[in-house]
C-alpha atoms as a PDB file:
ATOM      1  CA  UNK A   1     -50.786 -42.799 -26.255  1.00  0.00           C
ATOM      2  CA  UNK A   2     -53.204 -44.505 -23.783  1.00  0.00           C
ATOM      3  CA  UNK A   3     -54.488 -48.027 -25.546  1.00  0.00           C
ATOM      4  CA  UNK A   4     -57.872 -48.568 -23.877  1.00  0.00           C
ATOM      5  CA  UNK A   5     -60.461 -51.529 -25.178  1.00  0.00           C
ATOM      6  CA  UNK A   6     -62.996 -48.770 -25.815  1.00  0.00           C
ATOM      7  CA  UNK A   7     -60.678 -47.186 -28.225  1.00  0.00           C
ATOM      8  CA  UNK A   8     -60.409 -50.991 -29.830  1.00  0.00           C
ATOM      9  CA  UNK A   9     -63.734 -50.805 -30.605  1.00  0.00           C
ATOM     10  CA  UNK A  10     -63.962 -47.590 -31.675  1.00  0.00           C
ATOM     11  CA  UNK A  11     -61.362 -47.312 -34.147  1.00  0.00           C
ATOM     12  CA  UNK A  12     -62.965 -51.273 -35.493  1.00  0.00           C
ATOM     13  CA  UNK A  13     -66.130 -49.922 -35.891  1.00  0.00           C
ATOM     14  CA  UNK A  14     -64.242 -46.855 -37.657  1.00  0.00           C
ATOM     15  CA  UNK A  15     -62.761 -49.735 -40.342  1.00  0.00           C
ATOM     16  CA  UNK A  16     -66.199 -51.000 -40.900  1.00  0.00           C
ATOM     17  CA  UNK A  17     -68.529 -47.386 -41.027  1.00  0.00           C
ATOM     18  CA  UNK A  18     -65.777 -47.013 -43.899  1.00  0.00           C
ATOM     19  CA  UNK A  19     -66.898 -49.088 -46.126  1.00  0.00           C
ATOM     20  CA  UNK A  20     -70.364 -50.068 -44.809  1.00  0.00           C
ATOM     21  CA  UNK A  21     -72.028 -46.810 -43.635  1.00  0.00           C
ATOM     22  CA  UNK A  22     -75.144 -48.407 -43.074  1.00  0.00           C
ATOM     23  CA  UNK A  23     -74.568 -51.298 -41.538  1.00  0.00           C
ATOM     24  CA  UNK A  24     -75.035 -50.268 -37.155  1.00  0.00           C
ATOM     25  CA  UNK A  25     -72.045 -51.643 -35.418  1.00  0.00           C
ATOM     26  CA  UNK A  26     -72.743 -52.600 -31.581  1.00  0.00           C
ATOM     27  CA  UNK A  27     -70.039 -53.573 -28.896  1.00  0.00           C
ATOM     28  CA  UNK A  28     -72.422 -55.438 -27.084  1.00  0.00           C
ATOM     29  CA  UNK A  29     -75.608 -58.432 -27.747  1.00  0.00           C
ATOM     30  CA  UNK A  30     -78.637 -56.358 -28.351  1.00  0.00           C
ATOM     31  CA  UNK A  31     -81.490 -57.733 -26.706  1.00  0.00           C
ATOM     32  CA  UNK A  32     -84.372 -55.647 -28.685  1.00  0.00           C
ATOM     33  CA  UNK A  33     -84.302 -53.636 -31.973  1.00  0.00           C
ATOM     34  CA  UNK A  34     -81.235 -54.773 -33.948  1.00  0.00           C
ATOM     35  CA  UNK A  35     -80.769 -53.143 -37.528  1.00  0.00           C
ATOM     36  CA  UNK A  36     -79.891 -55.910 -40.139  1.00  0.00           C
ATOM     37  CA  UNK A  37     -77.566 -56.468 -41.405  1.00  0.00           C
ATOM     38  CA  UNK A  38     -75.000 -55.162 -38.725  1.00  0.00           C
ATOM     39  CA  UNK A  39     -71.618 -55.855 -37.176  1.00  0.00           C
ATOM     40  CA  UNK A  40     -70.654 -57.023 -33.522  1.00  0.00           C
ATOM     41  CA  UNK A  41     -67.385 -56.643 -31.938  1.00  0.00           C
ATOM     42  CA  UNK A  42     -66.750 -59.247 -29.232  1.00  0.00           C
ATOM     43  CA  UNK A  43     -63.555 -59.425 -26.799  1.00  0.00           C
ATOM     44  CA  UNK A  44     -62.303 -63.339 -26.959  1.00  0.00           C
ATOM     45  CA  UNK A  45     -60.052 -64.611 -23.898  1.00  0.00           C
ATOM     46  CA  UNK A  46     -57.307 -62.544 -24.061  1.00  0.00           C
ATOM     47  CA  UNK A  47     -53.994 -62.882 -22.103  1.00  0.00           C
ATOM     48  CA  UNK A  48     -51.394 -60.261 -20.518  1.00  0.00           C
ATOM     49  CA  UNK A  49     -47.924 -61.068 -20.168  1.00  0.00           C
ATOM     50  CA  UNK A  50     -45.514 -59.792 -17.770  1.00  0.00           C
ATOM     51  CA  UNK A  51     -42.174 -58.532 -19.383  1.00  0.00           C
ATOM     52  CA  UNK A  52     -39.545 -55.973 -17.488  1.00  0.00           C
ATOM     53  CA  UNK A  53     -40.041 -52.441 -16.456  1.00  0.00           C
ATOM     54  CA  UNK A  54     -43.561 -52.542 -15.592  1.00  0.00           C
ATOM     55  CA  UNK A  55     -44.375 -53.312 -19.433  1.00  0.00           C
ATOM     56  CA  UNK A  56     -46.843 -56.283 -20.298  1.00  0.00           C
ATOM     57  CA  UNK A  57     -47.844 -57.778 -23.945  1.00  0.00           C
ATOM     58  CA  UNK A  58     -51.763 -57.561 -24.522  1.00  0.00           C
ATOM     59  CA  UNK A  59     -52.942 -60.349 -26.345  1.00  0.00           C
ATOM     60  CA  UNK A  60     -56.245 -59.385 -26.990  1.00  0.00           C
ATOM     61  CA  UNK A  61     -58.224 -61.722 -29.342  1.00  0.00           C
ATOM     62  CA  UNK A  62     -60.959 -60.161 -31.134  1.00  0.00           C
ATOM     63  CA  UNK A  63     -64.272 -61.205 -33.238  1.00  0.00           C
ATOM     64  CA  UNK A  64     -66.144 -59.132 -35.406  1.00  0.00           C
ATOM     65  CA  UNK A  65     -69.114 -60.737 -36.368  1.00  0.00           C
ATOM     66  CA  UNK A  66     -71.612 -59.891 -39.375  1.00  0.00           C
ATOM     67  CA  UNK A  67     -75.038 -60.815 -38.896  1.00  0.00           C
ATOM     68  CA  UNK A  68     -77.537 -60.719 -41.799  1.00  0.00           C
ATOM     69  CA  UNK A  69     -81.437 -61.649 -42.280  1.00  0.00           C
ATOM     70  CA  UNK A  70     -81.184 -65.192 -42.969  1.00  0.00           C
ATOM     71  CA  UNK A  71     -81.667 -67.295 -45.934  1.00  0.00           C
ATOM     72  CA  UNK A  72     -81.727 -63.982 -48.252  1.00  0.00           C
ATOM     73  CA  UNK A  73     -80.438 -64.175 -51.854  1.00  0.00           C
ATOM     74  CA  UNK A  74     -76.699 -63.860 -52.323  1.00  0.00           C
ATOM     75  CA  UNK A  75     -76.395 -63.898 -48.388  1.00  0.00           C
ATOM     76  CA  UNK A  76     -73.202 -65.841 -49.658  1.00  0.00           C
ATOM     77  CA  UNK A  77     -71.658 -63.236 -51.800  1.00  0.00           C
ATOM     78  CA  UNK A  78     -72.303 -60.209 -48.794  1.00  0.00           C
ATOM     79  CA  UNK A  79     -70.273 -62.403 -46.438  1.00  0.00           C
ATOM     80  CA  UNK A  80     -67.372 -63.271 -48.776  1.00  0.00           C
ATOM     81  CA  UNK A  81     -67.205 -59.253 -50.165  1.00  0.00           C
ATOM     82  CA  UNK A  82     -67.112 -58.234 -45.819  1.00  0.00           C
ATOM     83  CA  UNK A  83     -64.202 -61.385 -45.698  1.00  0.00           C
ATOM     84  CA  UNK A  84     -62.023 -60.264 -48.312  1.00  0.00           C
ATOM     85  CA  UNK A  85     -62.357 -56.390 -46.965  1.00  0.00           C
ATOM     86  CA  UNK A  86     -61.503 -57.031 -43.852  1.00  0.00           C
ATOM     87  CA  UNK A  87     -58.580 -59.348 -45.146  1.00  0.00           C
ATOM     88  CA  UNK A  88     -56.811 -56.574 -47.362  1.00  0.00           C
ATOM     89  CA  UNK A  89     -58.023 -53.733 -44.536  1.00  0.00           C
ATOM     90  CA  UNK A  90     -57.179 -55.245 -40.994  1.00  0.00           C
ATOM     91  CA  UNK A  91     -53.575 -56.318 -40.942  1.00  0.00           C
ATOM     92  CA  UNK A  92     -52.709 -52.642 -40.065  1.00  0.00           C
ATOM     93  CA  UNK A  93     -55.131 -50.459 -39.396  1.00  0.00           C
ATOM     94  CA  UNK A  94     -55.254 -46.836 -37.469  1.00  0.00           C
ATOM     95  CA  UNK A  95     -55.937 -47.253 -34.297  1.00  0.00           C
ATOM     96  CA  UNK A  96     -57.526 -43.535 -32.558  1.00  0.00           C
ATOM     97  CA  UNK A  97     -56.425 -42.636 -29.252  1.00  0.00           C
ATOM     98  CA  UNK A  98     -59.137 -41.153 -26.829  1.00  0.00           C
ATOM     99  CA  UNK A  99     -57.172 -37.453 -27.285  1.00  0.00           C
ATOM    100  CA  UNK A 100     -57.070 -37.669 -31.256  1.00  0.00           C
ATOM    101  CA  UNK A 101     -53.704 -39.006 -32.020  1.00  0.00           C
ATOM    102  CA  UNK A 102     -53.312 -42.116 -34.548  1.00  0.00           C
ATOM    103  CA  UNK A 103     -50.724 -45.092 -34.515  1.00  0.00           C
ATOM    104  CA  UNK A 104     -50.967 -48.168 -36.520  1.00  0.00           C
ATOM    105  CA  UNK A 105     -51.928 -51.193 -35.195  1.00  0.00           C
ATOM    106  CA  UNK A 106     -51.070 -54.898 -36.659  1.00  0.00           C
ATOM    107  CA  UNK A 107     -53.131 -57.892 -36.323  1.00  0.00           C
ATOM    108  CA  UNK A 108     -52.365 -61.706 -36.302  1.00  0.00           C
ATOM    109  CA  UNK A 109     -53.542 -64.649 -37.116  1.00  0.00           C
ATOM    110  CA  UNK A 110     -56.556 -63.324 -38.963  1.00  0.00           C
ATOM    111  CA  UNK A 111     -59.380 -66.132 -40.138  1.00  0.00           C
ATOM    112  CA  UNK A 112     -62.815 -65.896 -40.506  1.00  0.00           C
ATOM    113  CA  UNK A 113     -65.394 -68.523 -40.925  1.00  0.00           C
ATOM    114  CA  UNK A 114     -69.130 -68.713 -41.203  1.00  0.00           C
ATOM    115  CA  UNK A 115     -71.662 -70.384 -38.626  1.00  0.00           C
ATOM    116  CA  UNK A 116     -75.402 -70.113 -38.823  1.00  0.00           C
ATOM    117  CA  UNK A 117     -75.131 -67.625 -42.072  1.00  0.00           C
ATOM    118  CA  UNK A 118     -73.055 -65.206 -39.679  1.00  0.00           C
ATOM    119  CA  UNK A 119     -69.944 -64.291 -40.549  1.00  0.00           C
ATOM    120  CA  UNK A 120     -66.915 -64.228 -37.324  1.00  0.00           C
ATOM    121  CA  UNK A 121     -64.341 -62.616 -38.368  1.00  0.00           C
ATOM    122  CA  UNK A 122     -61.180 -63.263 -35.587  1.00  0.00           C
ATOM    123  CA  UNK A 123     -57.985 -62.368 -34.916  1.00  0.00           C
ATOM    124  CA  UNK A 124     -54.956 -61.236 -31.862  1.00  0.00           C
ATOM    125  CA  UNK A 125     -53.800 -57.761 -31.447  1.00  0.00           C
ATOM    126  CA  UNK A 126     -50.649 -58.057 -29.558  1.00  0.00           C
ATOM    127  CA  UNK A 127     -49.716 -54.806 -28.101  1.00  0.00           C
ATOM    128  CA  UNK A 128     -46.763 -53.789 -25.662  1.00  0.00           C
ATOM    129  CA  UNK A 129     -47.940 -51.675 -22.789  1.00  0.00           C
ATOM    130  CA  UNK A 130     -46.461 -50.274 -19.770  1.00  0.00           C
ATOM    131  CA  UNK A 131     -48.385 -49.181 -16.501  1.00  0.00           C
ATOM    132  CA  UNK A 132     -47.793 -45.235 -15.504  1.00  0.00           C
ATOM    133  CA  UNK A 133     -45.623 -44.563 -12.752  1.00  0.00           C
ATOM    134  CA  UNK A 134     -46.292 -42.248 -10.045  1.00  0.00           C
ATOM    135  CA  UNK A 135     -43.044 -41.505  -8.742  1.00  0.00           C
ATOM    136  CA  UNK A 136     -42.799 -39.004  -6.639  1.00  0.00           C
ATOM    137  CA  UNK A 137     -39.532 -37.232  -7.124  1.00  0.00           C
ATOM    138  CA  UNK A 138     -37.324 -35.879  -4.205  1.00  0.00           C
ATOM    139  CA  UNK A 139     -38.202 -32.367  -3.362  1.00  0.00           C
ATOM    140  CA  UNK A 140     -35.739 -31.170  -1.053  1.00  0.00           C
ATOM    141  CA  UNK A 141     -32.177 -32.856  -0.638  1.00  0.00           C
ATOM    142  CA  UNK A 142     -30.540 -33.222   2.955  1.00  0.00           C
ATOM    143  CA  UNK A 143     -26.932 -32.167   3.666  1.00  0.00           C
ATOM    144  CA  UNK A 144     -25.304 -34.076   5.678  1.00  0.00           C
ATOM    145  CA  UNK A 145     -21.792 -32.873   7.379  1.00  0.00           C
ATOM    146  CA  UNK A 146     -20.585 -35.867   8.682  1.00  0.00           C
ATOM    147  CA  UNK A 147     -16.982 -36.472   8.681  1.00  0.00           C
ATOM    148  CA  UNK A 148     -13.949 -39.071   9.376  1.00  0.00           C
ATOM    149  CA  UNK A 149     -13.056 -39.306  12.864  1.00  0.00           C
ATOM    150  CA  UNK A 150      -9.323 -39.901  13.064  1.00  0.00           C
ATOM    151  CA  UNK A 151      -7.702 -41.285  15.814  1.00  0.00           C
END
């Protein structure tokens, strides 16, 4: 399975239509005609490690972020419910490849915190990938008759 950062986001905003139909979830700051309340998923600095056999570790760190009208009653409550969703939904969750196929993906170090009544939800996905090889393969194979000369 290919694991592209467009998939990330994807299968994310897949976790969140879930349970918040809707709520519009955008991969990128919209300048003009937002939809509150809504979702944001934002790349953090991220990190690629080199390991053997042309594999790496992705470290991608991720927020989700849940923005709301502000100062609305029980603004509060809406933040905590999205929280303790994403808590019990996001250690594992399917992760859709761009040809159909689903594999589970874990998270760490989930936390979430809340700045400016906006909820930002973070956490790592560490995945092990491996870059695909183009090897070209012999096609025909060379005899060679050489021999011993003996004195």
């Amino acid at each position: 399975m290919i694991f592209t950062l467009e998939n990330v986001i994807n299968s994310l905003a897949g976790v969140l239509t879930a349970q918040y139909p809707d709520y519009p979830v955008y991969a990128s700051p919209n300048q003009q005609g937002t939809d509150y309340p809504c979702f944001f998923i934002f790349f953090m600095p991220s990190k690629i490690e080199k390991h053997m056999n042309d594999r790496f570790l992705r470290d991608l760190g991720v927020d989700i972020v849940f923005v709301q009208q502000r100062n609305i009653v029980n603004g509060n409550a809406e933040i905590q419910a999205i929280a303790e969703y994403l808590d019990g939904t996001l250690e594992l969750f399917d992760y859709v490849g761009s040809i159909g196929g689903t594999s589970k993906i874990r998270t760490f170090e989930r936390q979430w915190q809340t700045e400016d009544d906006e909820m930002h939800y973070q956490f790592h996905i560490r995945q092990r990938v491996s870059i695909p090889r183009n090897n070209e393969l012999m096609q025909i194979m060379e005899e060679n008759n050489a021999s011993i000369k003996e004195n």
